[in-house]
C-alpha atoms as a PDB file:
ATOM      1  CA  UNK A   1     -38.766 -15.917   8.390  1.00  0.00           C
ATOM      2  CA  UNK A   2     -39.081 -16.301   4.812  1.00  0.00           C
ATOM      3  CA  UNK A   3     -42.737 -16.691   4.721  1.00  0.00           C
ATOM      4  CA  UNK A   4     -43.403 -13.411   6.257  1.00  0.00           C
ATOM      5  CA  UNK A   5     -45.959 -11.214   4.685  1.00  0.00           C
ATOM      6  CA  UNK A   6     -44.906  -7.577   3.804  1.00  0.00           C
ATOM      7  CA  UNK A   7     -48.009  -6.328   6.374  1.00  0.00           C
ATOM      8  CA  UNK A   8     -45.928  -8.268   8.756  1.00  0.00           C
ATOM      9  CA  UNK A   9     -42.802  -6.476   8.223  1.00  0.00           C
ATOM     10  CA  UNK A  10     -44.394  -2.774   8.114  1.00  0.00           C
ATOM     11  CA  UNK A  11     -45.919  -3.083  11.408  1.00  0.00           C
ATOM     12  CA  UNK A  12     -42.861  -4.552  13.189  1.00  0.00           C
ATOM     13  CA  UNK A  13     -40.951  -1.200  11.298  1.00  0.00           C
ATOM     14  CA  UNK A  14     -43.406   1.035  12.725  1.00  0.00           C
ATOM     15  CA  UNK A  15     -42.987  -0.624  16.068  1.00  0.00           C
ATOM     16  CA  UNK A  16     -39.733  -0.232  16.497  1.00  0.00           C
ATOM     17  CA  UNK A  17     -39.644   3.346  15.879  1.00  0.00           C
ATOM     18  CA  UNK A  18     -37.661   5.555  18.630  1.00  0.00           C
ATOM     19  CA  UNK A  19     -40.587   7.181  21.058  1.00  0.00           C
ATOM     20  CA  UNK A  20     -37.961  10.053  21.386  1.00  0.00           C
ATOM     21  CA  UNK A  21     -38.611  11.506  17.814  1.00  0.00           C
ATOM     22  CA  UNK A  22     -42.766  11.582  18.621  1.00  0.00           C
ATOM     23  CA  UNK A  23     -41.948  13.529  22.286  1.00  0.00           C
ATOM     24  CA  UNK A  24     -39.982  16.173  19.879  1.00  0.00           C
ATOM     25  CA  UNK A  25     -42.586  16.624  17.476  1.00  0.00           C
ATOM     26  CA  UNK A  26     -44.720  17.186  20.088  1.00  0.00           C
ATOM     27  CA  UNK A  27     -42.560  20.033  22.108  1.00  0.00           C
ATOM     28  CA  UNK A  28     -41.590  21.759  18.922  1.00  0.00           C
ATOM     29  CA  UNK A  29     -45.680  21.875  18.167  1.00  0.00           C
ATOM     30  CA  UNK A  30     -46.228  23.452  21.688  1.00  0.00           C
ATOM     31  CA  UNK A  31     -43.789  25.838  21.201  1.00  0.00           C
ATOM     32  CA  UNK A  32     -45.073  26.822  18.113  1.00  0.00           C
ATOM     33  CA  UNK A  33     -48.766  27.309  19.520  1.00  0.00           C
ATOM     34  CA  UNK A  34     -46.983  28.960  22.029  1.00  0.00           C
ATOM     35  CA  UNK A  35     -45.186  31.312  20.118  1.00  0.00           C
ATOM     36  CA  UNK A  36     -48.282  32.433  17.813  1.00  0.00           C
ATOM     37  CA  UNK A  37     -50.607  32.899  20.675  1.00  0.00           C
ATOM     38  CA  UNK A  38     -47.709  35.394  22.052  1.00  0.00           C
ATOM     39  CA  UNK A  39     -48.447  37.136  18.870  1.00  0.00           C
ATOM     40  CA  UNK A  40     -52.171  37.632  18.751  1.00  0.00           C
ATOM     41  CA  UNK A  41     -53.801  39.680  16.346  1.00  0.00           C
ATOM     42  CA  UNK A  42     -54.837  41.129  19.303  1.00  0.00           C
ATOM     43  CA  UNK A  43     -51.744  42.176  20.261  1.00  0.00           C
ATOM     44  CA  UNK A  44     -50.917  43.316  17.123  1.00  0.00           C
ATOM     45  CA  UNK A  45     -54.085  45.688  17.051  1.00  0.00           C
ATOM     46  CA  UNK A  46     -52.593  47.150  20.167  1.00  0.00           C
ATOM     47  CA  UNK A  47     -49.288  47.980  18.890  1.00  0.00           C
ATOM     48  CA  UNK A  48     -50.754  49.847  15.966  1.00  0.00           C
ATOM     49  CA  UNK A  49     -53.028  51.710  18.427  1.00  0.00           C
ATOM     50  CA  UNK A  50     -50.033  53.056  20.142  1.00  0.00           C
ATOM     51  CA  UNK A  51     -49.324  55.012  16.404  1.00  0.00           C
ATOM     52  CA  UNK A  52     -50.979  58.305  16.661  1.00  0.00           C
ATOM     53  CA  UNK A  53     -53.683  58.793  14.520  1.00  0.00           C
ATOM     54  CA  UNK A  54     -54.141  61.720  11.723  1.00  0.00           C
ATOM     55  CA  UNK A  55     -57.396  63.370  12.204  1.00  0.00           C
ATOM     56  CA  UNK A  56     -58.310  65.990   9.811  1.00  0.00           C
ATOM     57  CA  UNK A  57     -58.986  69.684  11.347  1.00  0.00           C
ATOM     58  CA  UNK A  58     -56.485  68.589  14.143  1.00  0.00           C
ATOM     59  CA  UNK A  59     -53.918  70.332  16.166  1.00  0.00           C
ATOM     60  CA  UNK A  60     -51.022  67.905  15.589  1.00  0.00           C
ATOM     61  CA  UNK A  61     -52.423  67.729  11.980  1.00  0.00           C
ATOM     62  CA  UNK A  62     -52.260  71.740  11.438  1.00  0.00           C
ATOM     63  CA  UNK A  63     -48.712  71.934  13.320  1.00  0.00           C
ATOM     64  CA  UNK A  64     -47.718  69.288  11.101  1.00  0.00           C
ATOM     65  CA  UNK A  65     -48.920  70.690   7.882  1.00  0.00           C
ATOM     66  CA  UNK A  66     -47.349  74.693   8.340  1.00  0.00           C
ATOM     67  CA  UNK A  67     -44.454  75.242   6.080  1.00  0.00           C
ATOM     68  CA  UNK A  68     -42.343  77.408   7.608  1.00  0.00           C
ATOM     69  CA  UNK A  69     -40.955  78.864   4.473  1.00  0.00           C
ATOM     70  CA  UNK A  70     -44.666  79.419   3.331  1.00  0.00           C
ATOM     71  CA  UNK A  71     -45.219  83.235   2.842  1.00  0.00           C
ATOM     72  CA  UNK A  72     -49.065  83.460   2.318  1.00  0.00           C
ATOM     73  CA  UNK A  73     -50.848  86.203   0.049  1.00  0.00           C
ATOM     74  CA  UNK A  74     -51.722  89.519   2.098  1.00  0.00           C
ATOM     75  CA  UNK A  75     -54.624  91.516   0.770  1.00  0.00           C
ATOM     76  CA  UNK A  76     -54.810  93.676   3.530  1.00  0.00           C
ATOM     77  CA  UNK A  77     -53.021  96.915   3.866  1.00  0.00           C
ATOM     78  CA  UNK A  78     -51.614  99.465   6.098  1.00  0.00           C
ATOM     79  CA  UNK A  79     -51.842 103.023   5.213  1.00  0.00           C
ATOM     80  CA  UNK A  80     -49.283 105.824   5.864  1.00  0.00           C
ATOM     81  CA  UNK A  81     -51.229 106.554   9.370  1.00  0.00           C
ATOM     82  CA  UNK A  82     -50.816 102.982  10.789  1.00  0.00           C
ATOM     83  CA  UNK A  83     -54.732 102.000   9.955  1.00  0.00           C
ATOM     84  CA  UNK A  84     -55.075  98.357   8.880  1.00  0.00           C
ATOM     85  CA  UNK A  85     -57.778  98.389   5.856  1.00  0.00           C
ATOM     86  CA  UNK A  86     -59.319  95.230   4.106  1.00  0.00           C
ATOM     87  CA  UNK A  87     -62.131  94.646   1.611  1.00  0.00           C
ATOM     88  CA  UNK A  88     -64.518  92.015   2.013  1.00  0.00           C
ATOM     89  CA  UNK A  89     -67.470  90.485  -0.695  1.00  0.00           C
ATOM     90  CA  UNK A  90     -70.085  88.054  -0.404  1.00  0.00           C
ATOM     91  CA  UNK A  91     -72.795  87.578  -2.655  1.00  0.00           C
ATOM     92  CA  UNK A  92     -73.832  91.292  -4.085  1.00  0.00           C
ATOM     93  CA  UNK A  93     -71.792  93.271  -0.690  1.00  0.00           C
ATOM     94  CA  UNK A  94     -69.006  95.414  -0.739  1.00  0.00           C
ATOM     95  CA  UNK A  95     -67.030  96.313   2.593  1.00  0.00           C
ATOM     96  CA  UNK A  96     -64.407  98.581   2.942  1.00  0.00           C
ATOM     97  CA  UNK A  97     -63.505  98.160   6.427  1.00  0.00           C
ATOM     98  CA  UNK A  98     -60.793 100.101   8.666  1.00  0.00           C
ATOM     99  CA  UNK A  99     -58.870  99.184  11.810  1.00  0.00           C
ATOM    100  CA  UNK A 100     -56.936 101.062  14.041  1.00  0.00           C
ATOM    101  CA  UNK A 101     -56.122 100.734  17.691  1.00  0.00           C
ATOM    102  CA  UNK A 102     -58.926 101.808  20.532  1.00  0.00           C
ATOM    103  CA  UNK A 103     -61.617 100.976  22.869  1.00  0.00           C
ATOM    104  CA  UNK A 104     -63.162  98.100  20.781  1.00  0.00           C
ATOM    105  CA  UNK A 105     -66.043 100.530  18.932  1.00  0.00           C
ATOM    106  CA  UNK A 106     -67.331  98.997  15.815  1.00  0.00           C
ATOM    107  CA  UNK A 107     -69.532 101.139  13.602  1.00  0.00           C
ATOM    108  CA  UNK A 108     -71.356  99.996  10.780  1.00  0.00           C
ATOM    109  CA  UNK A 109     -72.255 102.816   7.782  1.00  0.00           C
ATOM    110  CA  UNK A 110     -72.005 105.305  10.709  1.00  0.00           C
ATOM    111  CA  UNK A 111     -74.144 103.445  13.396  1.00  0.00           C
ATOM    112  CA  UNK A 112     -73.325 100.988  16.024  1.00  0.00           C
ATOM    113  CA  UNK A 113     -72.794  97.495  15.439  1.00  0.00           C
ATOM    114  CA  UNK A 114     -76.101  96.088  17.573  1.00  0.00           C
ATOM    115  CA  UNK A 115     -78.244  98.827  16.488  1.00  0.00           C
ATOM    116  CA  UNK A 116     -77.195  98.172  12.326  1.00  0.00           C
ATOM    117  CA  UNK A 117     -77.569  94.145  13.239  1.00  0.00           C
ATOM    118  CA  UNK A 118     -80.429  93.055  15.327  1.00  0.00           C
ATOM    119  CA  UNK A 119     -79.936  89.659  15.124  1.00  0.00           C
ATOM    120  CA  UNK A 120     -77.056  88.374  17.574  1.00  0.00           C
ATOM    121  CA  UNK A 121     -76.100  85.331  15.243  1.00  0.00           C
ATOM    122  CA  UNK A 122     -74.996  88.489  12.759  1.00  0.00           C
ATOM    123  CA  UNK A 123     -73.107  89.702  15.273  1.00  0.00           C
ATOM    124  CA  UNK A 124     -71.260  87.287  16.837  1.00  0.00           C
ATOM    125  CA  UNK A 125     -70.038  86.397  13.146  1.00  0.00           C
ATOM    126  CA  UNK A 126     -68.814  90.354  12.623  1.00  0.00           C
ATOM    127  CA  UNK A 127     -67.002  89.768  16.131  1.00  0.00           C
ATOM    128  CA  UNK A 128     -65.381  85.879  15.169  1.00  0.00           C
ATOM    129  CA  UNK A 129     -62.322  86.958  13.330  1.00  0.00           C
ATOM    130  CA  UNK A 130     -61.428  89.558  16.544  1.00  0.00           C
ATOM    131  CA  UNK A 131     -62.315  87.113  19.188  1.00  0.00           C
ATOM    132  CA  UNK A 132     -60.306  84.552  17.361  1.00  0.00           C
ATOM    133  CA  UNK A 133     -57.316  87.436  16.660  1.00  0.00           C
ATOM    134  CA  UNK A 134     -57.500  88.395  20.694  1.00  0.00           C
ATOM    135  CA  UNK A 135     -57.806  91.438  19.683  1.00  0.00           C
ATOM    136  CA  UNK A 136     -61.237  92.292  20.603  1.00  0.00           C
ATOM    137  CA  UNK A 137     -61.818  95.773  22.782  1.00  0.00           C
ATOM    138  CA  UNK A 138     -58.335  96.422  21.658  1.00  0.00           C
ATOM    139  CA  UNK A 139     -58.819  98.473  18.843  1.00  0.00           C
ATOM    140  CA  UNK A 140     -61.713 100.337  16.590  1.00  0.00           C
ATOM    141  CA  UNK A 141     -63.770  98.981  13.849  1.00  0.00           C
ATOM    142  CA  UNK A 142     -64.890 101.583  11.066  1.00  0.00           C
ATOM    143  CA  UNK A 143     -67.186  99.439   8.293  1.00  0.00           C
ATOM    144  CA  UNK A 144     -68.826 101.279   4.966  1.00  0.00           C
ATOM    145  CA  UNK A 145     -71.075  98.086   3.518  1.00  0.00           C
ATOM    146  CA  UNK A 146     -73.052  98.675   0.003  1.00  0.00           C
ATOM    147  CA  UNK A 147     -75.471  96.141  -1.277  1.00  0.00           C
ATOM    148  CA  UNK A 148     -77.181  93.338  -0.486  1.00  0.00           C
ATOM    149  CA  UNK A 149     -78.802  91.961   2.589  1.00  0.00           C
ATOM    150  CA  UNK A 150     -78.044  91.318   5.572  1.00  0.00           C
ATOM    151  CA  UNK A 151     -76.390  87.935   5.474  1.00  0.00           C
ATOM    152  CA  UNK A 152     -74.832  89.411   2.109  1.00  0.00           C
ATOM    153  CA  UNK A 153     -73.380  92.560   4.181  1.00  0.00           C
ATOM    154  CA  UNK A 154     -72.353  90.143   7.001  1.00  0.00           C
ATOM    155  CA  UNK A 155     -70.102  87.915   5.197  1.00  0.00           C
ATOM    156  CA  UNK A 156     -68.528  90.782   3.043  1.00  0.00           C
ATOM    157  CA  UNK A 157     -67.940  92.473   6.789  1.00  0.00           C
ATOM    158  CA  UNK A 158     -66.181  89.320   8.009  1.00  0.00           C
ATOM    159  CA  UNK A 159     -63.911  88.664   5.013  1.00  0.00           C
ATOM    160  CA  UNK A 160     -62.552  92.364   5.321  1.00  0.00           C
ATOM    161  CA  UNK A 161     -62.358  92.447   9.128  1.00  0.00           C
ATOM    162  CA  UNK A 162     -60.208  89.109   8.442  1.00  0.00           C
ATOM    163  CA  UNK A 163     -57.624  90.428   5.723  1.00  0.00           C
ATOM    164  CA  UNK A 164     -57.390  93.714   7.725  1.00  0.00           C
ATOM    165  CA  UNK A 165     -56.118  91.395  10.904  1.00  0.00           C
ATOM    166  CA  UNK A 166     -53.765  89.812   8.286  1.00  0.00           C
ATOM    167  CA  UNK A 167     -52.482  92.970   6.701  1.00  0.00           C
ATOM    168  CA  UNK A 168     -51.233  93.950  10.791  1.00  0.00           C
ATOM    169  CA  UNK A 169     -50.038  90.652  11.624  1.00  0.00           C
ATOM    170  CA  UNK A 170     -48.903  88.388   9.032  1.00  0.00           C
ATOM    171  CA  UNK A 171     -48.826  84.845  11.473  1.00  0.00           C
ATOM    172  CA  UNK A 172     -52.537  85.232  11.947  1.00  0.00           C
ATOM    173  CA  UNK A 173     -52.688  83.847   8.168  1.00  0.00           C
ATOM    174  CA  UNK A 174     -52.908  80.254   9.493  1.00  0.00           C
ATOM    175  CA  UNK A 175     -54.973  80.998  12.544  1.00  0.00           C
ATOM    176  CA  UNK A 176     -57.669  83.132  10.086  1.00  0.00           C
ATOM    177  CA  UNK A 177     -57.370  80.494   7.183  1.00  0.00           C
ATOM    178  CA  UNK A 178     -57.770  77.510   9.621  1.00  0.00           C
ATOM    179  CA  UNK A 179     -61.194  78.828  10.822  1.00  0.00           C
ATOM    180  CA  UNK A 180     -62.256  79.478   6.901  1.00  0.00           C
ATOM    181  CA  UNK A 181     -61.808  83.374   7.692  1.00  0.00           C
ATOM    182  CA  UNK A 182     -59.658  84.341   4.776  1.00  0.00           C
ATOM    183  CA  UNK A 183     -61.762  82.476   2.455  1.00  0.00           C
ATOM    184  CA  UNK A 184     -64.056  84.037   0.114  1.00  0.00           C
ATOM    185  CA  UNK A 185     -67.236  82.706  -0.301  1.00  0.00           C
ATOM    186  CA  UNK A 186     -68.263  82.783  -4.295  1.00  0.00           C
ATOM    187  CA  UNK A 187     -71.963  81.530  -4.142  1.00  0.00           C
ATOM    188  CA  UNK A 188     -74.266  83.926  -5.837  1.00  0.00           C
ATOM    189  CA  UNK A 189     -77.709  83.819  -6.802  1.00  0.00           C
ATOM    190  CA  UNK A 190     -78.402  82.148  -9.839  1.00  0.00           C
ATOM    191  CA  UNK A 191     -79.417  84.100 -12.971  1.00  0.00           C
ATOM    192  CA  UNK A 192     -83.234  84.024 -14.089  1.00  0.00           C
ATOM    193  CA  UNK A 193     -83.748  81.870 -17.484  1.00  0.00           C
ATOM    194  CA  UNK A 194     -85.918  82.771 -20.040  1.00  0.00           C
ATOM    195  CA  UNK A 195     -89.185  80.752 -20.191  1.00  0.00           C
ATOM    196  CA  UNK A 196     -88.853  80.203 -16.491  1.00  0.00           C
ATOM    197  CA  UNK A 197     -90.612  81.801 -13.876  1.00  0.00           C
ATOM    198  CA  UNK A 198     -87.172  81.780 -11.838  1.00  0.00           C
ATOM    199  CA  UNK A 199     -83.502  80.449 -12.393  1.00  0.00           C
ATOM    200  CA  UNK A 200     -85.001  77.039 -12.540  1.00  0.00           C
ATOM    201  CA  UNK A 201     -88.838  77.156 -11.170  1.00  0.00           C
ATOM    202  CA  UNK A 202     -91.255  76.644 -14.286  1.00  0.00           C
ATOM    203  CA  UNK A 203     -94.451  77.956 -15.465  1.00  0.00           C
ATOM    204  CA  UNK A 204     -97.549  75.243 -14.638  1.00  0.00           C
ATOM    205  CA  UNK A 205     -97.742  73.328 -17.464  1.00  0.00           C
ATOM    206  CA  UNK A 206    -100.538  72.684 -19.015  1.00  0.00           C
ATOM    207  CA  UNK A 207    -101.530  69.769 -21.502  1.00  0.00           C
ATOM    208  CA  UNK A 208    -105.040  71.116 -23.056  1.00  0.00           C
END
């Protein structure tokens, strides 16, 4: 016994070891594996789908977003015979547009809307803010436009025909704003420079 080796004593250690401990490490590993494949990435992916999503332009995003304490800026106005009047401007247009209730008639600087606009993209875009306002054949459009052209006139037509609908029903403001009606549009030509032949088009230049 005494001239044992210490290789010798090791291996008779290691031999003797309980087989009971090495079946627990082994459950307590499968339970483990067990455990983590329950919780898959995969699963977690689907739990955070469940979450609703924030899209912007939404519905649930819009309802979300309303403040109901919010009182928004009217620039329409009612006069002291119940007509709705706005004033609309896009590039170098002016219109003064009144609204009062009627058959739907919209005249433009005295003539009818389709025979002032030919083109029908013009004016489905004079009709957008009353479609969107349900409130189209229900009452009478009277429109004075100055200046510009005819996409000019258009977009001045719009933005008064918008804050008109505002001035006779204030909770159209989100409705109007959502759709970019309410918004004015401040992109003008750009001034001529001197030297150039336009606001940024040059002369041909010439090196001899």
């Amino acid at each position: 016994m005494d001239n044992e080796t210490p290789e010798e004593i090791v291996s008779d250690e290691t031999a003797e070891t309980p087989t009971e401990e090495v079946s627990e490490t082994a459950e307590t590993e499968t339970t483990e594996t067990a455990e983590a494949e329950e919780t898959s990435p995969a699963d977690e992916t689907a739990e955070a789908s469940d979450t609703p999503e924030l899209t912007i332009g939404g519905e649930a995003s819009a309802e979300q977003e309303i403040d109901p304490n919010y009182k928004p800026v009217i620039r329409g106005r009612i006069d002291k015979f119940g007509v709705a009047m706005g004033t609309g401007r896009r590039k170098t247009s002016v219109a003064r547009v009144r609204i009062k209730d009627g058959s739907g008639k919209i005249t433009v600087n005295g003539r009818d809307l389709n025979d002032y606009f030919h083109m029908e993209r013009d004016q489905k875009n004079v009709v957008a803010p009353l479609k969107l306002a349900e409130k189209e054949g229900s009452v009478d459009v009277w429109v004075r436009v100055t200046g510009g052209g005819t996409t000019g006139q258009v977009g001045a037509i719009l933005l008064g025909i918008s804050r008109a609908l505002q001035a006779i029903d204030e909770n159209l403001h989100h409705k109007l704003a959502a759709a970019g009606y309410l918004t004015r549009d401040s992109r003008m030509v750009e001034r001529k420079k001197f030297g150039f032949k336009k606001a940024r088009k040059s002369f041909q230049f010439s090196k001899r």
